[in-house]
C-alpha atoms as a PDB file:
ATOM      1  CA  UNK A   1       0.000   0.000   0.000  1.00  0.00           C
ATOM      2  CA  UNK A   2       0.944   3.558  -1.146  1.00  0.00           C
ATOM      3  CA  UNK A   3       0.011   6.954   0.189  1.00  0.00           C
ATOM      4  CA  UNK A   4      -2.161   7.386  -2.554  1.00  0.00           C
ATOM      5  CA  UNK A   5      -3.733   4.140  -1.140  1.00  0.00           C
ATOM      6  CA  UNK A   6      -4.444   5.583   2.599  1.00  0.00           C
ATOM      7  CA  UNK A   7      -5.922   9.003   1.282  1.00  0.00           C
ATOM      8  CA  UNK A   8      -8.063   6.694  -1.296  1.00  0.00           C
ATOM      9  CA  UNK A   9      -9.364   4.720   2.025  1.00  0.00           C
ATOM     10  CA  UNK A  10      -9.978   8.268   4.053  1.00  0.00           C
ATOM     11  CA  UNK A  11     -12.050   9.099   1.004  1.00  0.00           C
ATOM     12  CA  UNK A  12     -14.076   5.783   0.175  1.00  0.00           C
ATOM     13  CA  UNK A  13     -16.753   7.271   2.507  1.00  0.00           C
ATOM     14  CA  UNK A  14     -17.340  10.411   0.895  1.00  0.00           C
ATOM     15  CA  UNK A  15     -16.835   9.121  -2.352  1.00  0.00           C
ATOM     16  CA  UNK A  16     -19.745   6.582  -1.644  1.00  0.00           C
ATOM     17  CA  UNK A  17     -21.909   9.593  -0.480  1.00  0.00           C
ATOM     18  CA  UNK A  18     -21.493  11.609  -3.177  1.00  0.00           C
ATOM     19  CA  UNK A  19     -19.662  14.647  -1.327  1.00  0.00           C
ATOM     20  CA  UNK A  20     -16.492  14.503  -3.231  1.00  0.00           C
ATOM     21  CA  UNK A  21     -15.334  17.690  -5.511  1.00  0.00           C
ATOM     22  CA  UNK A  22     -15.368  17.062  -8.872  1.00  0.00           C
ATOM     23  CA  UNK A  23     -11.693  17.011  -8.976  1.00  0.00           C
ATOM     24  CA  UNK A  24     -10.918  14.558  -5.964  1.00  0.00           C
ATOM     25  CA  UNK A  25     -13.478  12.284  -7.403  1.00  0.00           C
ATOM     26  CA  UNK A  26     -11.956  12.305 -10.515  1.00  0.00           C
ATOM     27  CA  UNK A  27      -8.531  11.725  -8.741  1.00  0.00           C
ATOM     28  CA  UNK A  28      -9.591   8.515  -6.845  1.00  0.00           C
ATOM     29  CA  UNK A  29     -11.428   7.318  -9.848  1.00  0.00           C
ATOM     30  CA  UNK A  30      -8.754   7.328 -11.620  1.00  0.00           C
ATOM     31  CA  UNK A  31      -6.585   5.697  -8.470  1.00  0.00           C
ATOM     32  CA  UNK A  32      -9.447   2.954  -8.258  1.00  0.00           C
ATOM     33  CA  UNK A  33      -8.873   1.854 -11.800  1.00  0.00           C
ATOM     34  CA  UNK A  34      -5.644   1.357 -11.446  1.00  0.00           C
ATOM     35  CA  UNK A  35      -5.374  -0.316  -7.931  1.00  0.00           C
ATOM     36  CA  UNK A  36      -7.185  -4.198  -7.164  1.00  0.00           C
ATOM     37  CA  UNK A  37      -6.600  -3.377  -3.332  1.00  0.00           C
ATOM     38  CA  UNK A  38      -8.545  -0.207  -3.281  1.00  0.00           C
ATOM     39  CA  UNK A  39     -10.951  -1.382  -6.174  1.00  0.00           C
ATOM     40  CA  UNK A  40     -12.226  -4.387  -4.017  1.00  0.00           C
ATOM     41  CA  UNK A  41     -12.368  -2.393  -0.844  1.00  0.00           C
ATOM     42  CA  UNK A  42     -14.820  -0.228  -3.161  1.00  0.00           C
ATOM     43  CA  UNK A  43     -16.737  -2.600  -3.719  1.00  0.00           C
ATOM     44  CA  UNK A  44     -17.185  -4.208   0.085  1.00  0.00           C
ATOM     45  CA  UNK A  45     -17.819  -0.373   1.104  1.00  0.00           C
ATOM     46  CA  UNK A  46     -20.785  -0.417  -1.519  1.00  0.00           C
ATOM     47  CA  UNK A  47     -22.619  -3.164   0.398  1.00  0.00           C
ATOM     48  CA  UNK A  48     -24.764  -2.484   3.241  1.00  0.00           C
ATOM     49  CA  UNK A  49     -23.490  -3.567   7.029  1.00  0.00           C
ATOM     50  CA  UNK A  50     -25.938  -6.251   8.393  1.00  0.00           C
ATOM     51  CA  UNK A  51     -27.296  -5.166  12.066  1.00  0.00           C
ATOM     52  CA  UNK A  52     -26.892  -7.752  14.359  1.00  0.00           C
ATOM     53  CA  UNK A  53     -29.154  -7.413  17.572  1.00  0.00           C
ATOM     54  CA  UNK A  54     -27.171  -6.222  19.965  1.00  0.00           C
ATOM     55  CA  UNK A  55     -27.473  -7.984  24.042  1.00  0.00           C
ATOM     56  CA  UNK A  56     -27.404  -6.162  27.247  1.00  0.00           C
ATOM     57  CA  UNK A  57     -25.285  -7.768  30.041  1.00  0.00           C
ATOM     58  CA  UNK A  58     -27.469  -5.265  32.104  1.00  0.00           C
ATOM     59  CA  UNK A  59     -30.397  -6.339  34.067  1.00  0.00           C
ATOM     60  CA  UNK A  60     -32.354  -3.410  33.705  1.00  0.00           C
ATOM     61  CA  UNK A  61     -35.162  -4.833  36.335  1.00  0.00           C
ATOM     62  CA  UNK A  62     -32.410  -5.222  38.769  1.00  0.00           C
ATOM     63  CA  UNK A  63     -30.975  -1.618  37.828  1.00  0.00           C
ATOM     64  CA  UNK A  64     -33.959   0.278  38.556  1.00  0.00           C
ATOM     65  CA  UNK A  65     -35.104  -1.380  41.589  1.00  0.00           C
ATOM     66  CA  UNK A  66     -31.359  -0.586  43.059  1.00  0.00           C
ATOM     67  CA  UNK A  67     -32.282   3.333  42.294  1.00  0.00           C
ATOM     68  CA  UNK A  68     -35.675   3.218  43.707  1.00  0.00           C
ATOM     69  CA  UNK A  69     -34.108   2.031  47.200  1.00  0.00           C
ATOM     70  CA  UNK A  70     -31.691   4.592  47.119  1.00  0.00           C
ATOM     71  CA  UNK A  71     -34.309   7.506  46.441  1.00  0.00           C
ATOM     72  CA  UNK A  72     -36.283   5.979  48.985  1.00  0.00           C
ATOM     73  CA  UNK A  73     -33.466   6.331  51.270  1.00  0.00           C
ATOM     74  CA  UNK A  74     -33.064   9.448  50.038  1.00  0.00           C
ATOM     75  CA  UNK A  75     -36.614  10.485  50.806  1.00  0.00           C
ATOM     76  CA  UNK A  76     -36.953   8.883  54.420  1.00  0.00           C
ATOM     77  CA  UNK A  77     -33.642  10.699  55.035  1.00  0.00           C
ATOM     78  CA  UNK A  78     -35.140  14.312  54.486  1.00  0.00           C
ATOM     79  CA  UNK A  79     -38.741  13.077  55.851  1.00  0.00           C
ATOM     80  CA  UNK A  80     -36.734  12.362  59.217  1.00  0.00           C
ATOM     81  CA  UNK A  81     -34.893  15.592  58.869  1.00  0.00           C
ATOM     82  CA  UNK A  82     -37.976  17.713  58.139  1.00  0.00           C
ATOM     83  CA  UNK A  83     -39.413  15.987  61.705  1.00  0.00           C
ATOM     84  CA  UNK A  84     -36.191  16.553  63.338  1.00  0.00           C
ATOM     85  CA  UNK A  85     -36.553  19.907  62.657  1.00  0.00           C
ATOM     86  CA  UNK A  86     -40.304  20.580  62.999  1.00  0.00           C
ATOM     87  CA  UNK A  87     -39.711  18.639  66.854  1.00  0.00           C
ATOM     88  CA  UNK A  88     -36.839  21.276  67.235  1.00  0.00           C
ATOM     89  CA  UNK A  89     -38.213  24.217  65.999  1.00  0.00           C
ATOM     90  CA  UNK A  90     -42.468  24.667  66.306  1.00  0.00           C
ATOM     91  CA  UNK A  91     -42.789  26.744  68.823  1.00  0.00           C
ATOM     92  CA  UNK A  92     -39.899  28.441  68.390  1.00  0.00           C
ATOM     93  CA  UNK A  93     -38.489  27.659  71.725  1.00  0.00           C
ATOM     94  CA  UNK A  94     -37.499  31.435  72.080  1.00  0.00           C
ATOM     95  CA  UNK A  95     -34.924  30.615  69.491  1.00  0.00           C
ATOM     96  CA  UNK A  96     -34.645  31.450  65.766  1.00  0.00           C
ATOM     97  CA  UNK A  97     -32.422  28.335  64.282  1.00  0.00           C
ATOM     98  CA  UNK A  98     -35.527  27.309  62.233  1.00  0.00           C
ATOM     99  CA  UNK A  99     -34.284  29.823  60.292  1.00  0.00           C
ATOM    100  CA  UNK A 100     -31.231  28.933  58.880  1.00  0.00           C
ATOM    101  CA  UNK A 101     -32.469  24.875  59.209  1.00  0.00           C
ATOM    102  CA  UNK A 102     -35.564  25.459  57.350  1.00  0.00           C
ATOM    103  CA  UNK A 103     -33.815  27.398  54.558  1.00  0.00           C
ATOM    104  CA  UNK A 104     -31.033  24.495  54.247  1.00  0.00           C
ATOM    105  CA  UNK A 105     -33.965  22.281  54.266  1.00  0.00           C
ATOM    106  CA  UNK A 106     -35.701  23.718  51.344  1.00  0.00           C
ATOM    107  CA  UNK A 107     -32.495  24.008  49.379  1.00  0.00           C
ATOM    108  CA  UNK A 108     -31.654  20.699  49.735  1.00  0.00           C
ATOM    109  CA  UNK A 109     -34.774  19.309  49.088  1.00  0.00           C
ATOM    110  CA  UNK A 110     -34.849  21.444  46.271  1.00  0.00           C
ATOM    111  CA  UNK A 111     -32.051  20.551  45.353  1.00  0.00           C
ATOM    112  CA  UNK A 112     -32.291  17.328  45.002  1.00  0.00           C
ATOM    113  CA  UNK A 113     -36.059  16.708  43.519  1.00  0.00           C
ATOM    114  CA  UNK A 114     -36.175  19.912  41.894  1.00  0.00           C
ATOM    115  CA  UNK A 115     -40.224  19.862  42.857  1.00  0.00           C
ATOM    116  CA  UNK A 116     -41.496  22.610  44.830  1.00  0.00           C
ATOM    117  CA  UNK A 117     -44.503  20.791  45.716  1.00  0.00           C
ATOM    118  CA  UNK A 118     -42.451  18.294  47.876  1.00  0.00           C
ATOM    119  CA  UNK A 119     -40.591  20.955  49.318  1.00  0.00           C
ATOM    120  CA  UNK A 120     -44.042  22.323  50.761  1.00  0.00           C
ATOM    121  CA  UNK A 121     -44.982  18.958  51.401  1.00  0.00           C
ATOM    122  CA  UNK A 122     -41.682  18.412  53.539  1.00  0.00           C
ATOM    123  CA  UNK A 123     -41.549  21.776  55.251  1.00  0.00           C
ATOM    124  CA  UNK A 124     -45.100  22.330  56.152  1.00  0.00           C
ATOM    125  CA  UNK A 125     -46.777  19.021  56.766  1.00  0.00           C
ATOM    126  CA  UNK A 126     -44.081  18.100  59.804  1.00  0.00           C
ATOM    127  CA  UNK A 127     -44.138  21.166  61.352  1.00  0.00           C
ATOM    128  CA  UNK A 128     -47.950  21.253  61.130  1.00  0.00           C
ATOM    129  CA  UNK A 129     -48.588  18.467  62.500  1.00  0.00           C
ATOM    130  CA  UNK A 130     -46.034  18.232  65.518  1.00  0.00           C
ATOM    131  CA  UNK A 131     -47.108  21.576  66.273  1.00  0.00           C
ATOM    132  CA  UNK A 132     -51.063  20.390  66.167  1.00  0.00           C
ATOM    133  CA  UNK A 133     -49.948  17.609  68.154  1.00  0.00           C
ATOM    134  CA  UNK A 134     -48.684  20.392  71.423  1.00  0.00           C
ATOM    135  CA  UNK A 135     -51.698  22.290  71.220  1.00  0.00           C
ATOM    136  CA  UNK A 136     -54.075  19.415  71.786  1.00  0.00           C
ATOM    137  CA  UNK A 137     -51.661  18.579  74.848  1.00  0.00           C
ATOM    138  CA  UNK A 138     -51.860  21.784  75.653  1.00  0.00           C
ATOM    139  CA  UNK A 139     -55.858  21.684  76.166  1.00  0.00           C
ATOM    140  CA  UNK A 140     -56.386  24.105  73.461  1.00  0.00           C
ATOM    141  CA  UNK A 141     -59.466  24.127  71.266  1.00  0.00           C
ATOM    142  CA  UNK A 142     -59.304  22.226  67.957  1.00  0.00           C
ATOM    143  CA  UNK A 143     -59.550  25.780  65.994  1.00  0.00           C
ATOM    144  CA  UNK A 144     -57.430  27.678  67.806  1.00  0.00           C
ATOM    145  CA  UNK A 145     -54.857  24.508  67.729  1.00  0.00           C
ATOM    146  CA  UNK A 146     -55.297  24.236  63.746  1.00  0.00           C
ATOM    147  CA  UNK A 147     -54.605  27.717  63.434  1.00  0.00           C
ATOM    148  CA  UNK A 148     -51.756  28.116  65.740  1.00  0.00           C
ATOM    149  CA  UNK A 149     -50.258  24.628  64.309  1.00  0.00           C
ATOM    150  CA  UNK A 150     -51.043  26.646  60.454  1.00  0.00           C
ATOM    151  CA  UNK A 151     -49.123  30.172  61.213  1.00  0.00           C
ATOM    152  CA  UNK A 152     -46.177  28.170  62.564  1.00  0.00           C
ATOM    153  CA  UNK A 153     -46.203  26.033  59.925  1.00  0.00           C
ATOM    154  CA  UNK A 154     -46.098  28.529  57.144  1.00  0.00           C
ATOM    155  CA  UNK A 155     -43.857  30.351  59.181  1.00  0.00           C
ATOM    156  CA  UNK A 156     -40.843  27.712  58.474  1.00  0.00           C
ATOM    157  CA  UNK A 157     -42.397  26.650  54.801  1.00  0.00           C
ATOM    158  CA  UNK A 158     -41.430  30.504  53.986  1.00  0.00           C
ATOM    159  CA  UNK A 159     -37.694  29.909  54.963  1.00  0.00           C
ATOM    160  CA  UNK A 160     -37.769  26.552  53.418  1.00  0.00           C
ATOM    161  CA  UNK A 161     -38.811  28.304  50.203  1.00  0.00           C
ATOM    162  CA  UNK A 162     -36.693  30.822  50.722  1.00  0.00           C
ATOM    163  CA  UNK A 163     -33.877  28.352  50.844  1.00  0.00           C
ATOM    164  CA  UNK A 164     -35.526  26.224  47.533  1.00  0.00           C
ATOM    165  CA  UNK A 165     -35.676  29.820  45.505  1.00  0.00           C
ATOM    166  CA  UNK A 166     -31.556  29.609  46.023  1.00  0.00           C
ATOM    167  CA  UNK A 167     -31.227  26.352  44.897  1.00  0.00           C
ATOM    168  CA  UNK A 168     -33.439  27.035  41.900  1.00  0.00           C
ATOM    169  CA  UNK A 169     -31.009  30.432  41.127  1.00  0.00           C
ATOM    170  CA  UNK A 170     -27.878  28.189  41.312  1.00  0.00           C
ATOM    171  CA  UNK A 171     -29.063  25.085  39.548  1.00  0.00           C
ATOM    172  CA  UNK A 172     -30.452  27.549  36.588  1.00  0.00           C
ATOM    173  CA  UNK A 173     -26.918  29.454  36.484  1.00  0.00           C
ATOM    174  CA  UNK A 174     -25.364  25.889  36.421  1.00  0.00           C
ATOM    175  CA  UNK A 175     -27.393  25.094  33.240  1.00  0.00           C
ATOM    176  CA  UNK A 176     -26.635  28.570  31.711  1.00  0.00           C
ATOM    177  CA  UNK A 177     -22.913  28.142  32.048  1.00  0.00           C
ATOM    178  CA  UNK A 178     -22.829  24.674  30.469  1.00  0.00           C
END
C-alpha cells in the first residue's frame, strides 16, 4: 500500500456519499482503476453492514429497583430531617435556628427533587402536624390549635422556600454556564 492508497481509504466514505469535488473524485477514480486493493475495498464499502441485535449484560429490572431504594433512602432521610426539625423548631423555643435549618432544608430538598410541591410537602406538613400535636396537649381548642399549628407552619415553609428559591437560582446558572 501507497500513500495514494491511505488518502483513497480516508475518502471511500465520501466518495460513496457523493460529497467529493469534482476534482478529488476524478482523482480517486482514476486511483481505483488502477489499484485491485482499493478497487475491491470499493466494492465491500458499496454493500450495506448487516445489524446484528445487539445484548445487554445489564439487568435493567435489577438496575432500577437498586435506584428506587436509594431515592427511597433518600426520601426517608429528608422526611426524618424535616421531623427533626419541625420537633426542634415549632414553637420556636425562644430561638430562631428554624431559620437557617428550614432554609437548608428547602435548598436541599430542592435541590435534590427539583419539585417545589415536595418541598411544601416536607416543610409544612411536619411542622404542622407536631405543632397540632402540642396544642391538643396543651388543652387548646381544635380551631385555635389548627390555626396556631397553620401560622407556625407557614412560618418555616417561607424559609424553606426561601432556601428552595436559592437552589433554583444556582441550579439555573449551572445550566446557563454549560
Amino acid at each position: 500500500m501507497n500513500k495514494d492508497c491511505y488518502i483513497a481509504e480516508d475518502l471511500l466514505p465520501l466518495y460513496n456519499e457523493d460529497l467529493l469535488q469534482d476534482e478529488t473524485a476524478v482523482w480517486l477514480e482514476d486511483h481505483l482503476k488502477s489499484c485491485k486493493s482499493c478497487r475491491d475495498l470499493s466494492h465491500l464499502s458499496k454493500e450495506p453492514v448487516e445489524k446484528g441485535t445487539v445484548y445487554s449484560s445489564v439487568d435493567h429490572d435489577k438496575m432500577f429497583a437498586k435506584i428506587n431504594l436509594k431515592l427511597s433512602v433518600y426520601q426517608i432521610i429528608f422526611v426524618a430531617l424535616s421531623f427533626f426539625f419541625a420537633m426542634k423548631t415549632s414553637l420556636l423555643n425562644e430561638s430562631f435556628g428554624f431559620i437557617l435549618s428550614y432554609a437548608v432544608l428547602g435548598f436541599a430538598t430542592y435541590f435534590f427533587y427539583q419539585r417545589l410541591m415536595i418541598v411544601i410537602t416536607i416543610a409544612f406538613l411536619p411542622t404542622f402536624l407536631w405543632s397540632l400535636a402540642q396544642s391538643v396537649n396543651e388543652s387548646v381548642s381544635v380551631s385555635e390549635a389548627i390555626w396556631g399549628a397553620s401560622f407556625l407552619a407557614l412560618i418555616h415553609l417561607l424559609f424553606a422556600i426561601i432556601g428552595s428559591l436559592v437552589a433554583f437560582l444556582l441550579l439555573k446558572f449551572k445550566k446557563e454556564g454549560k
